[in-house]
C-alpha atoms as a PDB file:
ATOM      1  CA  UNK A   1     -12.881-159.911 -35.654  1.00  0.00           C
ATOM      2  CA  UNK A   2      -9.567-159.800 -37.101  1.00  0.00           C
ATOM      3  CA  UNK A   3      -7.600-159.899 -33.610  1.00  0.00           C
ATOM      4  CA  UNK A   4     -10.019-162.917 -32.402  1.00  0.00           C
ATOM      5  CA  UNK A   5      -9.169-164.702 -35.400  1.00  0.00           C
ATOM      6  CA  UNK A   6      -5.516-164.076 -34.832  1.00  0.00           C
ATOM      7  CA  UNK A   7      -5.180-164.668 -31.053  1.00  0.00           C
ATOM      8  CA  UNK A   8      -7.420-167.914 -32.022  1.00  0.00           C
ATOM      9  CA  UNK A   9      -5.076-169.184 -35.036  1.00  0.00           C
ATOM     10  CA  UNK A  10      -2.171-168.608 -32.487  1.00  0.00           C
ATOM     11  CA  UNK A  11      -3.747-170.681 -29.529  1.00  0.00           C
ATOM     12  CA  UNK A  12      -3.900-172.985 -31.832  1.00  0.00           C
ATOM     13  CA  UNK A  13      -0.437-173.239 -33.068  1.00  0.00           C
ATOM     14  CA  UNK A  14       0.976-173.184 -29.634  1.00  0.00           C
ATOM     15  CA  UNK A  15      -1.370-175.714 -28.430  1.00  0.00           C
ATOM     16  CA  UNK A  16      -0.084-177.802 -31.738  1.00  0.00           C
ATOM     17  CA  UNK A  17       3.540-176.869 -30.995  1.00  0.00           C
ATOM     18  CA  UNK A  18       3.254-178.227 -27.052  1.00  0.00           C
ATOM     19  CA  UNK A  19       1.379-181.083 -27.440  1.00  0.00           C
ATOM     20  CA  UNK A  20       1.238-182.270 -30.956  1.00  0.00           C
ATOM     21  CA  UNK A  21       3.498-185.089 -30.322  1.00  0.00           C
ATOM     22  CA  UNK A  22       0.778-186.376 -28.080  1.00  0.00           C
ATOM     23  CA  UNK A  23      -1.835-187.171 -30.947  1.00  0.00           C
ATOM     24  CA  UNK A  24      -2.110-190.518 -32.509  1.00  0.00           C
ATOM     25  CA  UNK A  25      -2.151-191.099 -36.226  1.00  0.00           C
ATOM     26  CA  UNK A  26      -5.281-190.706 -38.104  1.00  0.00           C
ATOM     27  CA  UNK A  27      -6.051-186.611 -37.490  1.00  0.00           C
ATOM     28  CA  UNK A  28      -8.076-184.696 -35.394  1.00  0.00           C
ATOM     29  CA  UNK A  29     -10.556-187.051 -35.208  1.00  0.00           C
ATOM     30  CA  UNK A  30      -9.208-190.623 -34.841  1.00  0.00           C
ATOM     31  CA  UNK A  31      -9.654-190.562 -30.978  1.00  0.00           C
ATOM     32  CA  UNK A  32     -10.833-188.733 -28.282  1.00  0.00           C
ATOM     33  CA  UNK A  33      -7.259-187.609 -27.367  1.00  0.00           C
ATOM     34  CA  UNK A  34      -6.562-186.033 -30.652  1.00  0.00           C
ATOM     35  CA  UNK A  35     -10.118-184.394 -30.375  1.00  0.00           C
ATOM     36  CA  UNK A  36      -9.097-183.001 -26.803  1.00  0.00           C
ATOM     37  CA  UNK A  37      -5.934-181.680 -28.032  1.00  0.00           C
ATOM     38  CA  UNK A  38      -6.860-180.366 -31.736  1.00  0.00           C
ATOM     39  CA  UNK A  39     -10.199-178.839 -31.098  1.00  0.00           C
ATOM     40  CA  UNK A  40     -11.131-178.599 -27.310  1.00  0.00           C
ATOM     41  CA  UNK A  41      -8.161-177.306 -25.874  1.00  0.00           C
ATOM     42  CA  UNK A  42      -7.897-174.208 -28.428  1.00  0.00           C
ATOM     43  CA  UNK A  43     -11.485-173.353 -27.973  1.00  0.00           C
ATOM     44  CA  UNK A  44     -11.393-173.403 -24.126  1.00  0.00           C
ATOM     45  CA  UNK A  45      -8.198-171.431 -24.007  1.00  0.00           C
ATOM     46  CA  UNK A  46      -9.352-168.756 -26.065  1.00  0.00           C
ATOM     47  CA  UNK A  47     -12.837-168.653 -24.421  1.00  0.00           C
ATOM     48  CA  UNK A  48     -10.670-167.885 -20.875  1.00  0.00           C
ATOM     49  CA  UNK A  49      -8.795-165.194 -22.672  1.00  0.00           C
ATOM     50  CA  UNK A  50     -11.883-163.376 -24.096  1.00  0.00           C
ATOM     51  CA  UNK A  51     -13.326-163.826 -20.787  1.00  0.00           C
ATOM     52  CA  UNK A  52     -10.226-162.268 -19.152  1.00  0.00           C
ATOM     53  CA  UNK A  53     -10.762-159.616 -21.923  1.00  0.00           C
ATOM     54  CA  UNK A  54     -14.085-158.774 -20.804  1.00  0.00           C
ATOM     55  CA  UNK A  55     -13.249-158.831 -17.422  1.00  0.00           C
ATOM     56  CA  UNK A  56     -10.788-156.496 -17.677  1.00  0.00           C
ATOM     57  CA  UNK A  57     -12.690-153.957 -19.816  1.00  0.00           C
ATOM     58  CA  UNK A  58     -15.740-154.230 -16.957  1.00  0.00           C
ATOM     59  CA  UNK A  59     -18.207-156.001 -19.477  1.00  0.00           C
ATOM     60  CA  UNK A  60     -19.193-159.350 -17.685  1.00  0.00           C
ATOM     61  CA  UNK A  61     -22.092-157.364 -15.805  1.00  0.00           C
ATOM     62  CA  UNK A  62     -22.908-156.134 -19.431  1.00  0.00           C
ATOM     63  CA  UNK A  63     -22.658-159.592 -20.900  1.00  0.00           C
ATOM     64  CA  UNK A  64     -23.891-161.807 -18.542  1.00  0.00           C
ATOM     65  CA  UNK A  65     -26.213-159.766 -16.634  1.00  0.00           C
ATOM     66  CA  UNK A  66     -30.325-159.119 -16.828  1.00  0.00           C
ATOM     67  CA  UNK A  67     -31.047-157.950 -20.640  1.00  0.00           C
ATOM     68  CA  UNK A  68     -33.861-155.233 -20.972  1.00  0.00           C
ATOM     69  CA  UNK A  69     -37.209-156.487 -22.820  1.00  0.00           C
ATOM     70  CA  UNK A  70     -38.629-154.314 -25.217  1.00  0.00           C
ATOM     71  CA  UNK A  71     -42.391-154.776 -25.737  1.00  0.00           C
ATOM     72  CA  UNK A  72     -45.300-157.062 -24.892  1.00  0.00           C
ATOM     73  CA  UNK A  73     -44.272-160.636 -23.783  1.00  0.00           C
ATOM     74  CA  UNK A  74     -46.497-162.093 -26.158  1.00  0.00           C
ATOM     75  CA  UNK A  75     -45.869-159.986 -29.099  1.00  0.00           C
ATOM     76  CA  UNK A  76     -42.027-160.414 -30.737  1.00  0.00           C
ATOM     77  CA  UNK A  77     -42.564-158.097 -33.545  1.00  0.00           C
ATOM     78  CA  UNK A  78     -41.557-154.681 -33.397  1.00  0.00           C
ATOM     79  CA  UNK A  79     -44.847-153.575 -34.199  1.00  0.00           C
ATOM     80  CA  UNK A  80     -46.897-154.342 -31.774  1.00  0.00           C
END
């Protein structure tokens, strides 16, 4: 949790470092520009590196795969 947060935080940063210039006044969500660059771009680029992550640990079968179903279709309770 910690290291997502980090890697996260720093996508961020560099994202605001490259192309903060770029945003009008107003803040993150004054236009869709400043909503591309402040929000979207961070959350993309650190979805592709967790994805890379997985991908190089051998988990997208795991993640993205077929789940197994425990129990009755009809019944979600553990009980039954």
């Amino acid at each position: 949790m910690v290291g997502y947060w980090v890697l996260s935080q720093g996508v961020a940063w560099l994202i605001h470092t490259l192309f903060g210039g770029m945003m009008t006044p107003g803040g993150t969500f004054a236009s869709p520009q400043n909503v591309l660059i402040g929000q979207t771009l961070s959350i993309l680029v650190t979805g592709m590196l967790m994805l890379a992550l997985a991908c190089s640990f051998g988990w997208l079968t795991e993640l993205f795969g077929p789940q197994p179903i425990r129990g009755s279709w009809w019944c979600t309770r553990s009980a039954c």
